[in-house]
C-alpha atoms as a PDB file:
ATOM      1  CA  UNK A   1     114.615 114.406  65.342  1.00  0.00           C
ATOM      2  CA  UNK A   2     114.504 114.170  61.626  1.00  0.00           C
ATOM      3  CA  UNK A   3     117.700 115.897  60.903  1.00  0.00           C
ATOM      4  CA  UNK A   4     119.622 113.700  63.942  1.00  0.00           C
ATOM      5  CA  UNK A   5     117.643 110.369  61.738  1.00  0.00           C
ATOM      6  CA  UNK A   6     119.445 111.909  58.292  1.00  0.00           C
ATOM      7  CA  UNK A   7     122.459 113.188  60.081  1.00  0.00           C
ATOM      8  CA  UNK A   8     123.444 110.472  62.739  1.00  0.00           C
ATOM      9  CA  UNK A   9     126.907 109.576  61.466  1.00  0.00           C
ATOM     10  CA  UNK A  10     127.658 113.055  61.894  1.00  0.00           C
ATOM     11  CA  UNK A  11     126.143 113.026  64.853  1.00  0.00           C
ATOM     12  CA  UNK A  12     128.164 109.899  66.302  1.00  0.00           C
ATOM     13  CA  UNK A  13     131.577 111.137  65.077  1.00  0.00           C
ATOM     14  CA  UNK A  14     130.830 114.258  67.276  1.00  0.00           C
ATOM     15  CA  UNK A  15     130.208 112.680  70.231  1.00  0.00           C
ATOM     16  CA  UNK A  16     132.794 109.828  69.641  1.00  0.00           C
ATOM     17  CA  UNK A  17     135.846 112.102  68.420  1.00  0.00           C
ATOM     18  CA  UNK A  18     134.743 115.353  69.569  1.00  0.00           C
ATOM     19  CA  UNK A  19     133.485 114.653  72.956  1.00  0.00           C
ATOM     20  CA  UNK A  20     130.415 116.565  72.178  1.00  0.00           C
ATOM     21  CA  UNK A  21     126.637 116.674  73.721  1.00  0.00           C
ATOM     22  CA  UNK A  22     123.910 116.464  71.233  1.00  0.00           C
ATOM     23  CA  UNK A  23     120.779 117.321  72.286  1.00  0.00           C
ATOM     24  CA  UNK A  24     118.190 115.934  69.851  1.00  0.00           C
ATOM     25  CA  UNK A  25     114.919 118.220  69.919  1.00  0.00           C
ATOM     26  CA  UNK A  26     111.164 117.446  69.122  1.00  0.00           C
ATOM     27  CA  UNK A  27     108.584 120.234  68.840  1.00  0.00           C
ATOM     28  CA  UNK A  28     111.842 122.864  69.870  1.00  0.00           C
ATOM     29  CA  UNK A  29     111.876 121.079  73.035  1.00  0.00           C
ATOM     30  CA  UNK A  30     115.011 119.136  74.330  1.00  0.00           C
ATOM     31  CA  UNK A  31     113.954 115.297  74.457  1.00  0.00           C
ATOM     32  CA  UNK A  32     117.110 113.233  74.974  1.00  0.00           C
ATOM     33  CA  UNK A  33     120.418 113.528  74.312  1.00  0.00           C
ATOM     34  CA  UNK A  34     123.350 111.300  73.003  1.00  0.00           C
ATOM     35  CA  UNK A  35     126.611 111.900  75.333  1.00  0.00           C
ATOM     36  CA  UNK A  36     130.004 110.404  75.030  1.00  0.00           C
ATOM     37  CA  UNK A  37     130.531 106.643  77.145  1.00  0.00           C
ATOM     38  CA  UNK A  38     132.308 108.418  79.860  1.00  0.00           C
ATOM     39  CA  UNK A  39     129.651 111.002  80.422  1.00  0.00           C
ATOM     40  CA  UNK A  40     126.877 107.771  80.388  1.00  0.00           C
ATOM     41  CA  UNK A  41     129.410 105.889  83.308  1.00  0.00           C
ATOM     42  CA  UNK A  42     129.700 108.885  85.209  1.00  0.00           C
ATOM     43  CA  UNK A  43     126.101 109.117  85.618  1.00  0.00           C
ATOM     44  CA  UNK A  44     125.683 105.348  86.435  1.00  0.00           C
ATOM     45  CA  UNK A  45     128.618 105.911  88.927  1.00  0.00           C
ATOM     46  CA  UNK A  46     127.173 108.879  90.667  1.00  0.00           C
ATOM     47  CA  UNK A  47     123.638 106.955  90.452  1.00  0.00           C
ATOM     48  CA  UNK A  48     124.800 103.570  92.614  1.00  0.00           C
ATOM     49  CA  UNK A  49     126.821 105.929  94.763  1.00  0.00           C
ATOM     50  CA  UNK A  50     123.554 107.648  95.601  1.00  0.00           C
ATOM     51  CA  UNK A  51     121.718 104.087  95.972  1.00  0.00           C
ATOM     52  CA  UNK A  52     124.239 103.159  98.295  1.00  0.00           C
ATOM     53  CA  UNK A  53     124.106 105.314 100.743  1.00  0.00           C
ATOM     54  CA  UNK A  54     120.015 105.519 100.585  1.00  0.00           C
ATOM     55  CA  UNK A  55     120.593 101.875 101.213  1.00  0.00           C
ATOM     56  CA  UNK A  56     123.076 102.613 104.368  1.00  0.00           C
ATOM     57  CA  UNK A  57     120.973 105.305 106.281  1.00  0.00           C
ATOM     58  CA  UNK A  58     117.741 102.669 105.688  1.00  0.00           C
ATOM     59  CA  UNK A  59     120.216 100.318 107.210  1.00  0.00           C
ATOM     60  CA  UNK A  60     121.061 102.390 110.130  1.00  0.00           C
ATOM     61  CA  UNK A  61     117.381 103.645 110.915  1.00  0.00           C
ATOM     62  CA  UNK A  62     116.131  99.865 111.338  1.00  0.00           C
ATOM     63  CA  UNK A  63     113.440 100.596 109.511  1.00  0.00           C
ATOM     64  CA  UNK A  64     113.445  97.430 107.251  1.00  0.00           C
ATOM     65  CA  UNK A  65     111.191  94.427 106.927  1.00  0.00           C
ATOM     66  CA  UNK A  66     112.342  90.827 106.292  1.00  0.00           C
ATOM     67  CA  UNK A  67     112.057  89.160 102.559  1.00  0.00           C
ATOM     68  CA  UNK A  68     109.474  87.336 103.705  1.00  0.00           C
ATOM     69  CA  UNK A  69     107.237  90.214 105.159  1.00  0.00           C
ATOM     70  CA  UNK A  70     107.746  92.023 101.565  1.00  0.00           C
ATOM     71  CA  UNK A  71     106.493  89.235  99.995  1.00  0.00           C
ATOM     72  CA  UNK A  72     103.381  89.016 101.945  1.00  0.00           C
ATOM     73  CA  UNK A  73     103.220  92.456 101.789  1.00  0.00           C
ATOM     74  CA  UNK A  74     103.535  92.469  97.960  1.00  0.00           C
ATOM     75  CA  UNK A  75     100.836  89.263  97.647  1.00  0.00           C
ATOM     76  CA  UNK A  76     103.976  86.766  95.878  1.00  0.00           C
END
């Protein structure tokens, strides 16, 4: 982490004009890891596609409670 803090423009140009991963390390161990835009919206893409159909087979099992149950349910 310190050399990504004294090396980040470097860093960014990589990922910007290179296309590259970084994966930015603490104690040797992979902690998070700065990816080009595209690879970021890919994720978020794939993510709601998986929401979505969670969201459809809840739909079609019928198991679902009205807004007003959760609410009780949830003490608001």
């Amino acid at each position: 982490m310190t050399d990504a803090r004294h090396n980040f423009t470097e860093i960014a140009n990589e990922v910007i004009f290179h296309g590259e991963r970084v994966y930015i390390e603490k104690n040797h161990k992979p902690v998070f890891a700065i990816v080009p835009i595209e690879d970021a919206e890919a994720l978020e893409a794939l993510e709601d596609k998986i929401d979505i159909e969670l969201a459809r087979k809840a739909l079609k099992s019928g198991k679902f409670i009205s807004l007003g149950e959760l609410k009780k349910q949830l003490g608001l």
